[in-house]
PDB file of N, CA and C in Angstrom:
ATOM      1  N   UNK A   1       7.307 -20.526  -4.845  1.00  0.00           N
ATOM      2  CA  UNK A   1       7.863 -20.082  -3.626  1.00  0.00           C
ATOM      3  C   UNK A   1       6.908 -20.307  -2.468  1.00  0.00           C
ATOM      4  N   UNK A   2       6.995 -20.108  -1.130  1.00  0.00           N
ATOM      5  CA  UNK A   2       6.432 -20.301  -0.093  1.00  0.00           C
ATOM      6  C   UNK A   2       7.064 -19.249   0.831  1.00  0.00           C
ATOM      7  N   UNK A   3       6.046 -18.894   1.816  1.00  0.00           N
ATOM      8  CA  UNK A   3       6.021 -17.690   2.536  1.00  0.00           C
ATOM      9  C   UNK A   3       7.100 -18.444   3.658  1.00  0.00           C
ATOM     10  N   UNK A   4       8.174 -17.384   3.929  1.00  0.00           N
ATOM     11  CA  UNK A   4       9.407 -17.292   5.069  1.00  0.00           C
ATOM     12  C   UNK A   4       9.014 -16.871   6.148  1.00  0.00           C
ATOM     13  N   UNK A   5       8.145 -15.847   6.430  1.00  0.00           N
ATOM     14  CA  UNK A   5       7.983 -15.525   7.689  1.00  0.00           C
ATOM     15  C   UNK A   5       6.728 -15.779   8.624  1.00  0.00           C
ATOM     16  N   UNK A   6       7.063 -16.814   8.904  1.00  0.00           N
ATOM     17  CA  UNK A   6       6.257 -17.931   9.482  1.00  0.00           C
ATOM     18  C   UNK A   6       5.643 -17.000  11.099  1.00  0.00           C
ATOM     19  N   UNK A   7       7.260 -16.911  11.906  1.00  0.00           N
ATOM     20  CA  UNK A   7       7.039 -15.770  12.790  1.00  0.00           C
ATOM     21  C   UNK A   7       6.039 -14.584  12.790  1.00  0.00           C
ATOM     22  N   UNK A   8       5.944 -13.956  11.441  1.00  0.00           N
ATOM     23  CA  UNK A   8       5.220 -12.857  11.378  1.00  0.00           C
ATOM     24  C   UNK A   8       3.397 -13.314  11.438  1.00  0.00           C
ATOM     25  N   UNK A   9       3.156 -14.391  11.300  1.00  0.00           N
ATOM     26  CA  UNK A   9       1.865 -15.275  11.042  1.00  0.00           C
ATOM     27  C   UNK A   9       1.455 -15.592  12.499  1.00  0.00           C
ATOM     28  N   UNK A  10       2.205 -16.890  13.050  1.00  0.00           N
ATOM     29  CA  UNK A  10       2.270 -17.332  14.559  1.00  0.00           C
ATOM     30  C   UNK A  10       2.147 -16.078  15.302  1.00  0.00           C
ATOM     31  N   UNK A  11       2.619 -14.641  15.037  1.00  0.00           N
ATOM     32  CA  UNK A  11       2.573 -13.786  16.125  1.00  0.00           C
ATOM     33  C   UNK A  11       1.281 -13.051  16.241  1.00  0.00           C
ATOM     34  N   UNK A  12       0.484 -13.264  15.335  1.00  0.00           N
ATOM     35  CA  UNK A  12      -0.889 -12.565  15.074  1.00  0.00           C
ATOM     36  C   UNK A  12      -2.122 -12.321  16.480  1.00  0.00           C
ATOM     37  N   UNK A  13      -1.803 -13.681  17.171  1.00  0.00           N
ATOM     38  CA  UNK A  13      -2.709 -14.066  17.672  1.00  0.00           C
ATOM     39  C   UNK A  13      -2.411 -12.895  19.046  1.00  0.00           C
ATOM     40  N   UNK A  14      -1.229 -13.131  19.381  1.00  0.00           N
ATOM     41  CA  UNK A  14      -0.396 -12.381  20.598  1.00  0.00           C
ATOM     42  C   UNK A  14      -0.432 -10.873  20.387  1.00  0.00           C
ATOM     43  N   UNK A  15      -0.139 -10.679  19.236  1.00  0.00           N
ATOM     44  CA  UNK A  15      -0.053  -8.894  19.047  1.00  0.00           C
ATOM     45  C   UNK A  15      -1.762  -8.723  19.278  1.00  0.00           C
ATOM     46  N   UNK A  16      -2.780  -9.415  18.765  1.00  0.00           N
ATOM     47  CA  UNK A  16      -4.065  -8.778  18.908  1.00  0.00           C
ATOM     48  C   UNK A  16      -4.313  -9.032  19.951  1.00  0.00           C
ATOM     49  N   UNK A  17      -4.029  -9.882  20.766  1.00  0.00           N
ATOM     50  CA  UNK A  17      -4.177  -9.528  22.035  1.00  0.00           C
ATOM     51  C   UNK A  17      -3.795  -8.435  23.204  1.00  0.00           C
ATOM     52  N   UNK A  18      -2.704  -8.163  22.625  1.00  0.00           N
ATOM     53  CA  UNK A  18      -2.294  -7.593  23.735  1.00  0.00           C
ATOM     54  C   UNK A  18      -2.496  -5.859  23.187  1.00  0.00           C
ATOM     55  N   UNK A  19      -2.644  -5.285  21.541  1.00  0.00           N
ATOM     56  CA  UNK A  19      -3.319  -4.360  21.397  1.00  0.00           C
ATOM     57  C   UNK A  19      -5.035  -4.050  21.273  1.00  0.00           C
ATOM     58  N   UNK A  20      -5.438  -5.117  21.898  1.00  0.00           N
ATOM     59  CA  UNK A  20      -6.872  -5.108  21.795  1.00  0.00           C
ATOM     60  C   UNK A  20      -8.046  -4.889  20.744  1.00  0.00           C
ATOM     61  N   UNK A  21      -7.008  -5.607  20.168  1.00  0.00           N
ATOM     62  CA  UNK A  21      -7.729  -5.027  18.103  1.00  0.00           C
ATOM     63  C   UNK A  21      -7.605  -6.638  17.581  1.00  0.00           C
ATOM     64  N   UNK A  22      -8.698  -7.278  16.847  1.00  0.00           N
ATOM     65  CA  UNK A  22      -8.913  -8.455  16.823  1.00  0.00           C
ATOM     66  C   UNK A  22      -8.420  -8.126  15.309  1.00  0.00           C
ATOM     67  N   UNK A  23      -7.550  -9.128  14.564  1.00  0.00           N
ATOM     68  CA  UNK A  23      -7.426  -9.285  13.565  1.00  0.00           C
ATOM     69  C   UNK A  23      -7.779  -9.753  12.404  1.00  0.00           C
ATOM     70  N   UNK A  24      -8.655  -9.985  11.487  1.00  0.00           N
ATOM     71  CA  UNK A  24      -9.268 -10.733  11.013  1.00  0.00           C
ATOM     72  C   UNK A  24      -9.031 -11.195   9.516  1.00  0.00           C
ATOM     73  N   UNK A  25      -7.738 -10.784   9.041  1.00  0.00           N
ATOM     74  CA  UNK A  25      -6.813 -10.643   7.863  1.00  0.00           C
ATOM     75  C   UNK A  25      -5.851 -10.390   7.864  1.00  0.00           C
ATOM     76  N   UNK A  26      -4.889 -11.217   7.139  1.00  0.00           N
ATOM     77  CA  UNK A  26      -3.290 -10.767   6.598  1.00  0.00           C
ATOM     78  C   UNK A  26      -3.018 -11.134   5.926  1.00  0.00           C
ATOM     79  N   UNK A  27      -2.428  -9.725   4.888  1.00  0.00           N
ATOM     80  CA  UNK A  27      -3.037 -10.276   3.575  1.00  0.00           C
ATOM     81  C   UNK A  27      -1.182  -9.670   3.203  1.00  0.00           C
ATOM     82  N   UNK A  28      -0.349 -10.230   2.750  1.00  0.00           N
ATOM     83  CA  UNK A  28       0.736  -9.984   1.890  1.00  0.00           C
ATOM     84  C   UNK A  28       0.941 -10.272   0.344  1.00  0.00           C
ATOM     85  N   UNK A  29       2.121  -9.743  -0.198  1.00  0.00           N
ATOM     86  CA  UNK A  29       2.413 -10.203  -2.028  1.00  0.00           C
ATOM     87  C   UNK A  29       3.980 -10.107  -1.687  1.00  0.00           C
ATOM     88  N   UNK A  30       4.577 -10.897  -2.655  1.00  0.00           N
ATOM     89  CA  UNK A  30       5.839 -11.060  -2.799  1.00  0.00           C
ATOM     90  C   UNK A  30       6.661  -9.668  -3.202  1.00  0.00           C
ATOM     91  N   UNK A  31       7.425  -9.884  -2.889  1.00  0.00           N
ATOM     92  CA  UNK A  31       8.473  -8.351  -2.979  1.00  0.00           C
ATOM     93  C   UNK A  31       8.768  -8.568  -3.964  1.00  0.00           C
ATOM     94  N   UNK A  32       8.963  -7.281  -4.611  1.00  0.00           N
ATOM     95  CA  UNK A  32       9.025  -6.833  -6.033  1.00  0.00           C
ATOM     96  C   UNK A  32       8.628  -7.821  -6.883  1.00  0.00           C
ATOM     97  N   UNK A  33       7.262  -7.969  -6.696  1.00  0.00           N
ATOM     98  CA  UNK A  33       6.063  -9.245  -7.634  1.00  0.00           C
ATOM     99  C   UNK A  33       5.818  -8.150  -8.820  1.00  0.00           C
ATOM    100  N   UNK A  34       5.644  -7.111  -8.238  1.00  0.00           N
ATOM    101  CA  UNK A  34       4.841  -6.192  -8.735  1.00  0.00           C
ATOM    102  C   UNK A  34       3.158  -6.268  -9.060  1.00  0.00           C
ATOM    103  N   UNK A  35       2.830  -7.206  -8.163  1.00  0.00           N
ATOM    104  CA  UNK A  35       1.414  -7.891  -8.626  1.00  0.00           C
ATOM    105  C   UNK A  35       0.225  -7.385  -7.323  1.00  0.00           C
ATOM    106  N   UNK A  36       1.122  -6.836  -6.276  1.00  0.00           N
ATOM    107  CA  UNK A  36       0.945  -6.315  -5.522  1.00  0.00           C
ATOM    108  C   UNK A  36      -0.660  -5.283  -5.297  1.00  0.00           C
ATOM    109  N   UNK A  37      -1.613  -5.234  -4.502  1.00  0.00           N
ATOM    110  CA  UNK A  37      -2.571  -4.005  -4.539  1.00  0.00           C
ATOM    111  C   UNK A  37      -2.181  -2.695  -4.164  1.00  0.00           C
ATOM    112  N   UNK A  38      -1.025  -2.385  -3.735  1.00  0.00           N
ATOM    113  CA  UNK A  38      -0.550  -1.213  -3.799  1.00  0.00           C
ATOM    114  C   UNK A  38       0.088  -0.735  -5.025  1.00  0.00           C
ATOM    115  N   UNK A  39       0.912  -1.715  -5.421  1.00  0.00           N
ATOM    116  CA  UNK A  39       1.911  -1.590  -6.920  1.00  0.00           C
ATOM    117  C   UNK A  39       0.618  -1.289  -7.771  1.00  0.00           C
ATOM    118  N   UNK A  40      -0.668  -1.878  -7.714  1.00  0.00           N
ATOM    119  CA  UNK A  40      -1.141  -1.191  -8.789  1.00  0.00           C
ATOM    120  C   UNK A  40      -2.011   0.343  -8.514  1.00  0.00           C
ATOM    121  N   UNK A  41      -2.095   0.354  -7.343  1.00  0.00           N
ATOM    122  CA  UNK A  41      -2.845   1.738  -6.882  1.00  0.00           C
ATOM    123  C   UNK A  41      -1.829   2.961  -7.056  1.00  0.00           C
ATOM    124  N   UNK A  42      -0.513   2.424  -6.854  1.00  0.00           N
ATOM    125  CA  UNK A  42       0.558   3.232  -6.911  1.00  0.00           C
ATOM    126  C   UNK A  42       1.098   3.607  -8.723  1.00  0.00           C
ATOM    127  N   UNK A  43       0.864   3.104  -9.287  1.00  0.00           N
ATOM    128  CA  UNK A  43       0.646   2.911 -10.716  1.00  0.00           C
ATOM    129  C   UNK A  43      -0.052   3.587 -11.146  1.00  0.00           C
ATOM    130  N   UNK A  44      -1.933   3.639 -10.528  1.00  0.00           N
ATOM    131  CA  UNK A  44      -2.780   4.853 -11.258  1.00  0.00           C
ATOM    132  C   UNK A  44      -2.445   5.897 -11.039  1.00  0.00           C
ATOM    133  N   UNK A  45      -2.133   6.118  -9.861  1.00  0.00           N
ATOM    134  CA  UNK A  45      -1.764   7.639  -8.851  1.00  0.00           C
ATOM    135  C   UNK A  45      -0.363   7.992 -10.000  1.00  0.00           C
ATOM    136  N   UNK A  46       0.738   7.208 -10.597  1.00  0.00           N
ATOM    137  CA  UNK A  46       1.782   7.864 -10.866  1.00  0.00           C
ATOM    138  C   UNK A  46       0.926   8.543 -12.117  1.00  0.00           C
ATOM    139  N   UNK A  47       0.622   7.553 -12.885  1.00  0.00           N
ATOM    140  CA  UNK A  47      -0.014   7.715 -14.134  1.00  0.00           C
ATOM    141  C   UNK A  47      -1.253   9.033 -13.950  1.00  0.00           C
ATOM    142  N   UNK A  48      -1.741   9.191 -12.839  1.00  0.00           N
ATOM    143  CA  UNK A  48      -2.931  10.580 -12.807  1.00  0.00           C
ATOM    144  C   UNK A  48      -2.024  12.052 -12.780  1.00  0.00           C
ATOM    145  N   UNK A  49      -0.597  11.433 -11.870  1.00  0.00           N
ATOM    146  CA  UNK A  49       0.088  12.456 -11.407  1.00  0.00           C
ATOM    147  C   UNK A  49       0.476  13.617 -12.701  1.00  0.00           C
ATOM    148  N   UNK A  50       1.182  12.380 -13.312  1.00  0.00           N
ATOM    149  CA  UNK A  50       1.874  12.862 -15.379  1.00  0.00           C
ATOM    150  C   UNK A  50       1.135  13.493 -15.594  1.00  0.00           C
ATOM    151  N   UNK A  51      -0.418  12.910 -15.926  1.00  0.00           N
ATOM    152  CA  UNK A  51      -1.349  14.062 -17.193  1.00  0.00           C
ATOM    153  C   UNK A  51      -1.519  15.174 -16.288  1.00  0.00           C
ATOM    154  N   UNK A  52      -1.574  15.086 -14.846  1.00  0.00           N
ATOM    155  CA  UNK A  52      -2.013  16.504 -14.263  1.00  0.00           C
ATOM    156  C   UNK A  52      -0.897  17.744 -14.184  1.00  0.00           C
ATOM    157  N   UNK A  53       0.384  16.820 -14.258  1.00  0.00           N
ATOM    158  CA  UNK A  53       1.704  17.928 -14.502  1.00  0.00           C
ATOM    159  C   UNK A  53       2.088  18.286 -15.938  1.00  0.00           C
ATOM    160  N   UNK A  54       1.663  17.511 -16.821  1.00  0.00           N
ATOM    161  CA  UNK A  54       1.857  17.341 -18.304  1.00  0.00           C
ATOM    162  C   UNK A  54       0.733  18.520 -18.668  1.00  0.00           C
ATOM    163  N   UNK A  55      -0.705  18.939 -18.111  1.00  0.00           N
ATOM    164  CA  UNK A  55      -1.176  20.024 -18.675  1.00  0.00           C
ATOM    165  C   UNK A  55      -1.145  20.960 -17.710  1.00  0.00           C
ATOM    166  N   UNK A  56       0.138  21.225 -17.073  1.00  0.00           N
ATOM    167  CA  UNK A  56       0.442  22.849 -16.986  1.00  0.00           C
ATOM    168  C   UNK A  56       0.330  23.132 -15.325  1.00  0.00           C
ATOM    169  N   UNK A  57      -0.425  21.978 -14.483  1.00  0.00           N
ATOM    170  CA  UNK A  57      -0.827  22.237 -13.349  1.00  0.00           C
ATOM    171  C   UNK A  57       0.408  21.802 -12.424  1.00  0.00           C
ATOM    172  N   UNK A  58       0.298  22.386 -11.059  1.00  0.00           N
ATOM    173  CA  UNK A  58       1.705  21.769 -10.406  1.00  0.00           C
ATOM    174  C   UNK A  58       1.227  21.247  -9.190  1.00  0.00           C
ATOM    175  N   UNK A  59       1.397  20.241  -8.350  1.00  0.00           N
ATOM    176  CA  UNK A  59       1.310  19.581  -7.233  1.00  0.00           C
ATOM    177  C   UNK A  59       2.848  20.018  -6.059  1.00  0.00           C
ATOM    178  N   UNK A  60       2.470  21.043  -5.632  1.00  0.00           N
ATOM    179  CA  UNK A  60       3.485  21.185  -4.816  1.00  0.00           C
ATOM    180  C   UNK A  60       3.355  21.386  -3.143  1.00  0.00           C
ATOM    181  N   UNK A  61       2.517  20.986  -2.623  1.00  0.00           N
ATOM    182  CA  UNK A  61       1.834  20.784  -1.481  1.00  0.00           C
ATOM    183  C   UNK A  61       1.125  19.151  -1.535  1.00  0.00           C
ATOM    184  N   UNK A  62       0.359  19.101  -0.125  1.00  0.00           N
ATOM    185  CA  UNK A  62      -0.296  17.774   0.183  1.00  0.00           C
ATOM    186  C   UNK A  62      -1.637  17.937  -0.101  1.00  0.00           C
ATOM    187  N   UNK A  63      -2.328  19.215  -0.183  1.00  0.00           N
ATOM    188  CA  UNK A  63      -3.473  19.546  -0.635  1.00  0.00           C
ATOM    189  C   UNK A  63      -3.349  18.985  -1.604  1.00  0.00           C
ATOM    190  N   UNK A  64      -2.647  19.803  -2.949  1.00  0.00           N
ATOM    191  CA  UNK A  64      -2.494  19.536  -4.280  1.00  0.00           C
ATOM    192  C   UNK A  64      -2.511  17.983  -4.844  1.00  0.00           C
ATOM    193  N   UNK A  65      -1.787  17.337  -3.791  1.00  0.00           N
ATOM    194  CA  UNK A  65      -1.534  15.466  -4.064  1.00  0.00           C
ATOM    195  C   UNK A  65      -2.276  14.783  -4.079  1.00  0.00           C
ATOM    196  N   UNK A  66      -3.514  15.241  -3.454  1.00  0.00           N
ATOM    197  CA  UNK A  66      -4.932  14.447  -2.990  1.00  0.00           C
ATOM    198  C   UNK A  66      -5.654  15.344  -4.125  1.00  0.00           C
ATOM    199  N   UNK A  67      -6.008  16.808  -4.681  1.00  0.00           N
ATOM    200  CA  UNK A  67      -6.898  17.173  -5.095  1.00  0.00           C
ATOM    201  C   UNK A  67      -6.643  15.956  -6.705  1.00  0.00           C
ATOM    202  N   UNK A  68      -5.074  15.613  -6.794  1.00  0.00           N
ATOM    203  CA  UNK A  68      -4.941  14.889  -8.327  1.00  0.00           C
ATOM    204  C   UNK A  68      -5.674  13.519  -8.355  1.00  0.00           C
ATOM    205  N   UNK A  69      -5.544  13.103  -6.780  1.00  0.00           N
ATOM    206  CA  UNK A  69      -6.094  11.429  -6.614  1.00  0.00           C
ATOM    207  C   UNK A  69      -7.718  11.532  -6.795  1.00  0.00           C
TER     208      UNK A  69
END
């Protein structure tokens, strides 16, 4: 396959300009690749989430979500 959004690339130069933040990476993965660096960060986090609800503890706040990560 080959990347479609050509637009989103070409516009790099213009958006950092005009928010005053120099860009120096853009980094994408194919949709539902699953190969993704989030898909796998999102993967440990589910997998930490289980054993921490599986022995008895509960995550029911945003405190709680971060103390599991």
């Amino acid at each position: 396959g080959c990347y479609h959004s050509t637009r989103t690339l070409t516009s790099l130069p213009a958006i950092s300009k005009k928010v005053g933040v120099e860009i120096l990476s853009f980094t994408f993965s194919e949709a539902q690749g699953g190969k993704g660096a989030a898909d796998r960060a999102a993967a440990e986090y589910k997998t930490k989430l289980r054993t921490w609800l599986g022995s008895g503890k509960n995550a029911e706040t945003p405190d709680q979500l971060l103390d599991i990560g």
